[in-house]
N, C-alpha and C. Protein backbone atom coordinates (compact mmCIF):
# COMPACT_ATOMS: atom_id res chain seq x y z
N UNK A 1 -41.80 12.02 211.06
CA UNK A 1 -42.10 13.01 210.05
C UNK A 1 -43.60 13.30 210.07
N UNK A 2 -44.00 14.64 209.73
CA UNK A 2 -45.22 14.92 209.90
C UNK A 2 -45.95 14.58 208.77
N UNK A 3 -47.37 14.13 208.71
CA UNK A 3 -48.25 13.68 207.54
C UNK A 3 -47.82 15.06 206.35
N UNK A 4 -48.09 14.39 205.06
CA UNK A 4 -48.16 15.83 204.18
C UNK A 4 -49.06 15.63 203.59
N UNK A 5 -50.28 16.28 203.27
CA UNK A 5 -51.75 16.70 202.86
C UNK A 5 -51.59 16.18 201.25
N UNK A 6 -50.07 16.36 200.86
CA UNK A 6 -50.23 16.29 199.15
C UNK A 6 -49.97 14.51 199.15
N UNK A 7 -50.02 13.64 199.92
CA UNK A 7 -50.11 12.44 199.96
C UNK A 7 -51.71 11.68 199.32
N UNK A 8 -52.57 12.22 199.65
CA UNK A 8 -53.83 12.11 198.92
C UNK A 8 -54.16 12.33 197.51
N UNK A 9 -53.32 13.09 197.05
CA UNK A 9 -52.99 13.03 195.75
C UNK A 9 -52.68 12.22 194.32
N UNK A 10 -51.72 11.15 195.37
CA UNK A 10 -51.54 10.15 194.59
C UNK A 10 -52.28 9.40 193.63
N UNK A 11 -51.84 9.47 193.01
CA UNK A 11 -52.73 8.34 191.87
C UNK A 11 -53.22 7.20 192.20
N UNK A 12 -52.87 6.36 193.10
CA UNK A 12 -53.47 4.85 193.59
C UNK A 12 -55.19 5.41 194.63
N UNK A 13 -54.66 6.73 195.57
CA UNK A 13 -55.65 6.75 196.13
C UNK A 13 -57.04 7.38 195.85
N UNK A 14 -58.44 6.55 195.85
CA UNK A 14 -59.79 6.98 195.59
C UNK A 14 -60.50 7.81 196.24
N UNK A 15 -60.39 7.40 197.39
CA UNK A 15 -60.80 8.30 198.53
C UNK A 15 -59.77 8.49 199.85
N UNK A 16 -60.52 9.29 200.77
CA UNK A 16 -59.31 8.80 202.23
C UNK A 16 -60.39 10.11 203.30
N UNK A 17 -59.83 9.32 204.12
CA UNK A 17 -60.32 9.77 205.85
C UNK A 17 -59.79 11.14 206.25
N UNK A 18 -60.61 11.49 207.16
CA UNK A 18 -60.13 12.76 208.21
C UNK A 18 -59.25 12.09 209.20
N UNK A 19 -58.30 12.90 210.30
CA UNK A 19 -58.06 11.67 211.18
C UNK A 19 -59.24 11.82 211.98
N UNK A 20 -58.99 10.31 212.51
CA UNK A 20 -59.80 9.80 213.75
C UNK A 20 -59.36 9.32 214.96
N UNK A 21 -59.99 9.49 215.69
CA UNK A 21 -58.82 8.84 217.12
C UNK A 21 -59.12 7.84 216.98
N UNK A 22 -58.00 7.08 217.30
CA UNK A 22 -57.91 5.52 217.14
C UNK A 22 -58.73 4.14 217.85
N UNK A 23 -59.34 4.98 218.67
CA UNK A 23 -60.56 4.45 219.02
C UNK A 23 -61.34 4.06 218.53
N UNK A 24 -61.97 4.96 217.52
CA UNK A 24 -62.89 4.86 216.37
C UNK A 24 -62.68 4.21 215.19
N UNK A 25 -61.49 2.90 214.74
CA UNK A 25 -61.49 2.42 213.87
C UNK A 25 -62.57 1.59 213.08
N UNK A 26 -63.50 1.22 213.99
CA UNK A 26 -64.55 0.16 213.66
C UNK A 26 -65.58 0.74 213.02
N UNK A 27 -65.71 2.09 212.92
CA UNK A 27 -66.50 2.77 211.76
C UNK A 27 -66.00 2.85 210.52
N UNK A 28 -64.62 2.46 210.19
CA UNK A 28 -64.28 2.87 209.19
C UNK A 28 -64.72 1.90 207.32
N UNK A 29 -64.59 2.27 206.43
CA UNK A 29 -65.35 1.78 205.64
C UNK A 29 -64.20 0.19 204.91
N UNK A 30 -65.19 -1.19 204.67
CA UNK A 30 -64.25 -2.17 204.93
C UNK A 30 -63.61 -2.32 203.67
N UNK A 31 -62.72 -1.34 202.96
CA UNK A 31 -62.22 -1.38 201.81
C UNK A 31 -61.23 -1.61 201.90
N UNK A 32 -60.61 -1.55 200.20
CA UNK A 32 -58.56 -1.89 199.95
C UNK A 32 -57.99 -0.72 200.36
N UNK A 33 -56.98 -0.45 201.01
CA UNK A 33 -56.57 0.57 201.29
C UNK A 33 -54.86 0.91 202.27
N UNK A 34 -54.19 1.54 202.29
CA UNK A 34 -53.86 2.34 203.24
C UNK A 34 -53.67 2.54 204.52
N UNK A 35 -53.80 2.27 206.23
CA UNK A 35 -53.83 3.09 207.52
C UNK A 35 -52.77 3.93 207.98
N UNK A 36 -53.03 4.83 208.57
CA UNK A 36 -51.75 5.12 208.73
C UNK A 36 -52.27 5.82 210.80
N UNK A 37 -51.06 5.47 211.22
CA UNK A 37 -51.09 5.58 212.82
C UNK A 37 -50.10 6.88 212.68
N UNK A 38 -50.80 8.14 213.71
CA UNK A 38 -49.94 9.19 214.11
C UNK A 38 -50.36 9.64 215.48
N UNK A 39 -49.06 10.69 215.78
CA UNK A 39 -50.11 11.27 217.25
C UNK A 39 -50.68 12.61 216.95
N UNK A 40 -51.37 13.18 218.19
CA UNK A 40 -51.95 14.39 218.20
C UNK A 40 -51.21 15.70 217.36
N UNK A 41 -50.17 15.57 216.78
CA UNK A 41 -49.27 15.87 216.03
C UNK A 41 -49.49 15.88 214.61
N UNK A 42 -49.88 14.73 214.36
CA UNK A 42 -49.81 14.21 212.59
C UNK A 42 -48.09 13.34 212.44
N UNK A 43 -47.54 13.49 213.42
CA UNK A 43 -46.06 12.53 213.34
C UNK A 43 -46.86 11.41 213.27
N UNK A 44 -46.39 10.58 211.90
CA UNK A 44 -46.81 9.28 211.28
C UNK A 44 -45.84 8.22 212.13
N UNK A 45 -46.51 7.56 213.18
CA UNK A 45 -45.72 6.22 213.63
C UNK A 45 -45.66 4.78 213.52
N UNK A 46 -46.93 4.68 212.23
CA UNK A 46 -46.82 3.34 211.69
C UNK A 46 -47.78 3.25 209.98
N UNK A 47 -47.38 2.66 209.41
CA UNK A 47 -48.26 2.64 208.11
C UNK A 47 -48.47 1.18 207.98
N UNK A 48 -49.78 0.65 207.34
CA UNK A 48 -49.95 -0.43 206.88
C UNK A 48 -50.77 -0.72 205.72
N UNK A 49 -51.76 -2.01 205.20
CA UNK A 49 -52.21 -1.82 204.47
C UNK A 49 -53.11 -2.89 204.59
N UNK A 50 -54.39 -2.86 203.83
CA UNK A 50 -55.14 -3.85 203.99
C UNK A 50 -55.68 -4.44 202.63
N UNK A 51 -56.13 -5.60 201.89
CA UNK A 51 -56.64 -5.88 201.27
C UNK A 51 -58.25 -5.59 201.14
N UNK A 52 -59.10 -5.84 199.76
CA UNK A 52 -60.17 -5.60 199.36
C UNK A 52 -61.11 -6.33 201.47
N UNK A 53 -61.83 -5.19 202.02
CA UNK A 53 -62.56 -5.76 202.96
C UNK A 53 -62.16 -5.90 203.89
N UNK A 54 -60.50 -5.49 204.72
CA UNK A 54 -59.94 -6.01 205.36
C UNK A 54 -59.50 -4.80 206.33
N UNK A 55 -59.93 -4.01 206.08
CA UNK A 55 -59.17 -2.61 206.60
C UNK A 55 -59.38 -2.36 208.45
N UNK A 56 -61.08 -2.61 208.54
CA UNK A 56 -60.85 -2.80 210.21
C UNK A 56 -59.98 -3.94 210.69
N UNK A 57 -60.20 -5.10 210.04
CA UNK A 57 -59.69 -6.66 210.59
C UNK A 57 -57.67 -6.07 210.52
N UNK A 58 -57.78 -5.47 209.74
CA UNK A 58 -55.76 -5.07 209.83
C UNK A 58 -55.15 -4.23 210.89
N UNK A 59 -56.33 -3.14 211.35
CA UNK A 59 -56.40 -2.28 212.07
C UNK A 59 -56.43 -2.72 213.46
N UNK A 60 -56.80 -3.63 213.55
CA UNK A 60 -57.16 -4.51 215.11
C UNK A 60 -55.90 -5.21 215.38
N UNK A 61 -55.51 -5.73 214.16
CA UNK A 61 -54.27 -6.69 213.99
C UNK A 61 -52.96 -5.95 214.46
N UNK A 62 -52.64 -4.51 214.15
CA UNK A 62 -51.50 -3.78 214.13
C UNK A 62 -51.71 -3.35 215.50
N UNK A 63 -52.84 -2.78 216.10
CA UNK A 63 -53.50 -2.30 217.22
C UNK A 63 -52.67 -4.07 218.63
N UNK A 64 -53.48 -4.96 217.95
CA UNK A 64 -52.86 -5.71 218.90
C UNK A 64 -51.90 -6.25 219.04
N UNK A 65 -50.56 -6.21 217.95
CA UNK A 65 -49.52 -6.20 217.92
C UNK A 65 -48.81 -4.90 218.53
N UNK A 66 -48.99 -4.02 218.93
CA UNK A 66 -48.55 -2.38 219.23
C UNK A 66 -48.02 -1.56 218.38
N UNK A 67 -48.47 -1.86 216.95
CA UNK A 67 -47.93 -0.98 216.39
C UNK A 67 -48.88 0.43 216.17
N UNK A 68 -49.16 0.61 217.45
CA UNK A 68 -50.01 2.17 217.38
C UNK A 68 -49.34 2.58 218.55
N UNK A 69 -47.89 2.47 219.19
CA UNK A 69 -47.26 2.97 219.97
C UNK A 69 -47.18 4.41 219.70
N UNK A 70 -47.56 5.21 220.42
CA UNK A 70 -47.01 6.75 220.40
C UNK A 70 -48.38 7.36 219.38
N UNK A 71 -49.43 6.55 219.03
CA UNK A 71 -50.28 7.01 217.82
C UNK A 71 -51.58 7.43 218.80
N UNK A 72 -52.61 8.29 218.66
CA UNK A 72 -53.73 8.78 218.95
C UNK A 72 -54.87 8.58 217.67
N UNK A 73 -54.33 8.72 216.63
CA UNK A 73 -55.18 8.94 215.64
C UNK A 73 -54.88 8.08 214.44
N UNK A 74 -55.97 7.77 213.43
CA UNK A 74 -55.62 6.66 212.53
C UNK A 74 -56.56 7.70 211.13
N UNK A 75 -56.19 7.45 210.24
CA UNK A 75 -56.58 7.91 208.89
C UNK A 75 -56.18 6.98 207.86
N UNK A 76 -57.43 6.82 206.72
CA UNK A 76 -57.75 5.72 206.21
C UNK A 76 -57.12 6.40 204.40
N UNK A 77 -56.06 5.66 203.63
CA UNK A 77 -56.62 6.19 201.93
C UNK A 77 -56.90 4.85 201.41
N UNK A 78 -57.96 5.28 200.61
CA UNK A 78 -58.65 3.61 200.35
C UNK A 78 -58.20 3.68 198.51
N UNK A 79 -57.89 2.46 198.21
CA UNK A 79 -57.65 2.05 197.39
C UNK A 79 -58.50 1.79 196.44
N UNK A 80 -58.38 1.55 195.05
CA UNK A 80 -59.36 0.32 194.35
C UNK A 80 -58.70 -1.01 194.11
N UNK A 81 -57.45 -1.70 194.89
CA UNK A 81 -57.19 -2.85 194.47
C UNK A 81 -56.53 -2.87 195.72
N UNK A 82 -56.37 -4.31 195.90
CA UNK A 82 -55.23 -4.95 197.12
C UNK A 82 -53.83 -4.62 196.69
N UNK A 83 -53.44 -4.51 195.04
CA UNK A 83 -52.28 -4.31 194.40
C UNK A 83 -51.75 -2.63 194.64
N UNK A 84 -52.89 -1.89 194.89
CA UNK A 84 -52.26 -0.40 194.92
C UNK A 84 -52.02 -0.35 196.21
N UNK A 85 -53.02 -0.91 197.16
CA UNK A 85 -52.42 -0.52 198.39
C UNK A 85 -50.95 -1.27 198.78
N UNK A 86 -50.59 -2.45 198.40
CA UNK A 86 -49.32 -2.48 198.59
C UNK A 86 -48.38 -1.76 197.98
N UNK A 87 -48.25 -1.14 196.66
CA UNK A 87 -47.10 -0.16 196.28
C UNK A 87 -47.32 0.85 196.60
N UNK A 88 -48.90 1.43 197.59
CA UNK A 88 -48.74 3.27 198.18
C UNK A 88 -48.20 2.60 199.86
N UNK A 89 -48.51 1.35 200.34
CA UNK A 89 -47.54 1.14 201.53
C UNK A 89 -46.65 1.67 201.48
N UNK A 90 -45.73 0.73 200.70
CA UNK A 90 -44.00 0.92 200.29
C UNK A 90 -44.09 2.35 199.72
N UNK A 91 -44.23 2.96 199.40
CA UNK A 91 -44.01 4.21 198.76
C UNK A 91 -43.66 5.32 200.19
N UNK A 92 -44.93 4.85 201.16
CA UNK A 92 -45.14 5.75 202.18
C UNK A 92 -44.14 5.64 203.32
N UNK A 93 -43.84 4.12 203.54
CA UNK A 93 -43.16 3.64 204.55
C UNK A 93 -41.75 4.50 204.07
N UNK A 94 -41.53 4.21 202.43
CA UNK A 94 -40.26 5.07 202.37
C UNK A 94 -40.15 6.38 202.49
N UNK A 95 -41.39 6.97 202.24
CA UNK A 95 -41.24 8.68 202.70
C UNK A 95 -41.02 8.70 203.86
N UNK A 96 -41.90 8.31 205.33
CA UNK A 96 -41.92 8.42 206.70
C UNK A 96 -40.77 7.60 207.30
N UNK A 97 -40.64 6.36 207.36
CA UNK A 97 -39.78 5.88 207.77
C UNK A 97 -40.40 5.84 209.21
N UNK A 98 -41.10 5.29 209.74
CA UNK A 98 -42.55 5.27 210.75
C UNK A 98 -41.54 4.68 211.56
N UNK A 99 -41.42 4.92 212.69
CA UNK A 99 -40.75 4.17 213.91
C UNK A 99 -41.22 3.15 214.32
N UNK A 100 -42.79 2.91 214.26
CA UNK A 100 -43.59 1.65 214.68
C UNK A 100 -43.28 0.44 213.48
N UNK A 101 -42.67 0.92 212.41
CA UNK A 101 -42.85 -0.27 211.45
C UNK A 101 -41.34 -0.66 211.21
N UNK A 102 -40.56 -0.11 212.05
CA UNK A 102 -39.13 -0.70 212.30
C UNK A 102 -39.34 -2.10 213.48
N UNK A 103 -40.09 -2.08 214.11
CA UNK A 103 -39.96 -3.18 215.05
C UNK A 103 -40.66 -4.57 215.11
């Protein structure tokens, strides 16, 4: 399923990213938050989440597990708690239904 723009909206999220190619995760800022893996598309193929500080260190983690199969680009919504980013995970995983986070 393709990203939808009104996802930023949400109430849990403070801020959030442009995409980036997934290359470029190590710039990203080390907050609570959100990732989400898509391709050149915006088709979302994996979502995750990171605690307060943790957001590159999760990003590396999913990266070296493969769950950025089929993904080019990564975009960040940052949280203000470790607690929101786990219920906008689950929220998201249930909208997309990410193929990378079935396996």
């Amino acid at each position: 399923m393709q990203w939808d723009i009104s996802d930023h909206q949400d109430w849990r999220v403070v801020d959030y990213t442009r995409w980036l190619h997934i290359s470029n995760y190590q710039n990203l800022e080390a907050r609570a938050g959100v990732y989400i893996f898509a391709d050149v598309n915006h088709q979302v193929k994996y979502i995750g989440k990171a605690g307060a500080g943790r957001i590159v260190d999760e990003i590396y983690d999913a990266i070296r597990r493969g769950k950025d199969r089929g993904a080019t680009q990564v975009k960040v919504l940052y949280t203000n708690s470790s607690s929101n980013a786990t219920s906008l995970e689950a929220k998201l995983i249930d909208k997309y239904n990410p193929p990378n986070n079935l396996t």
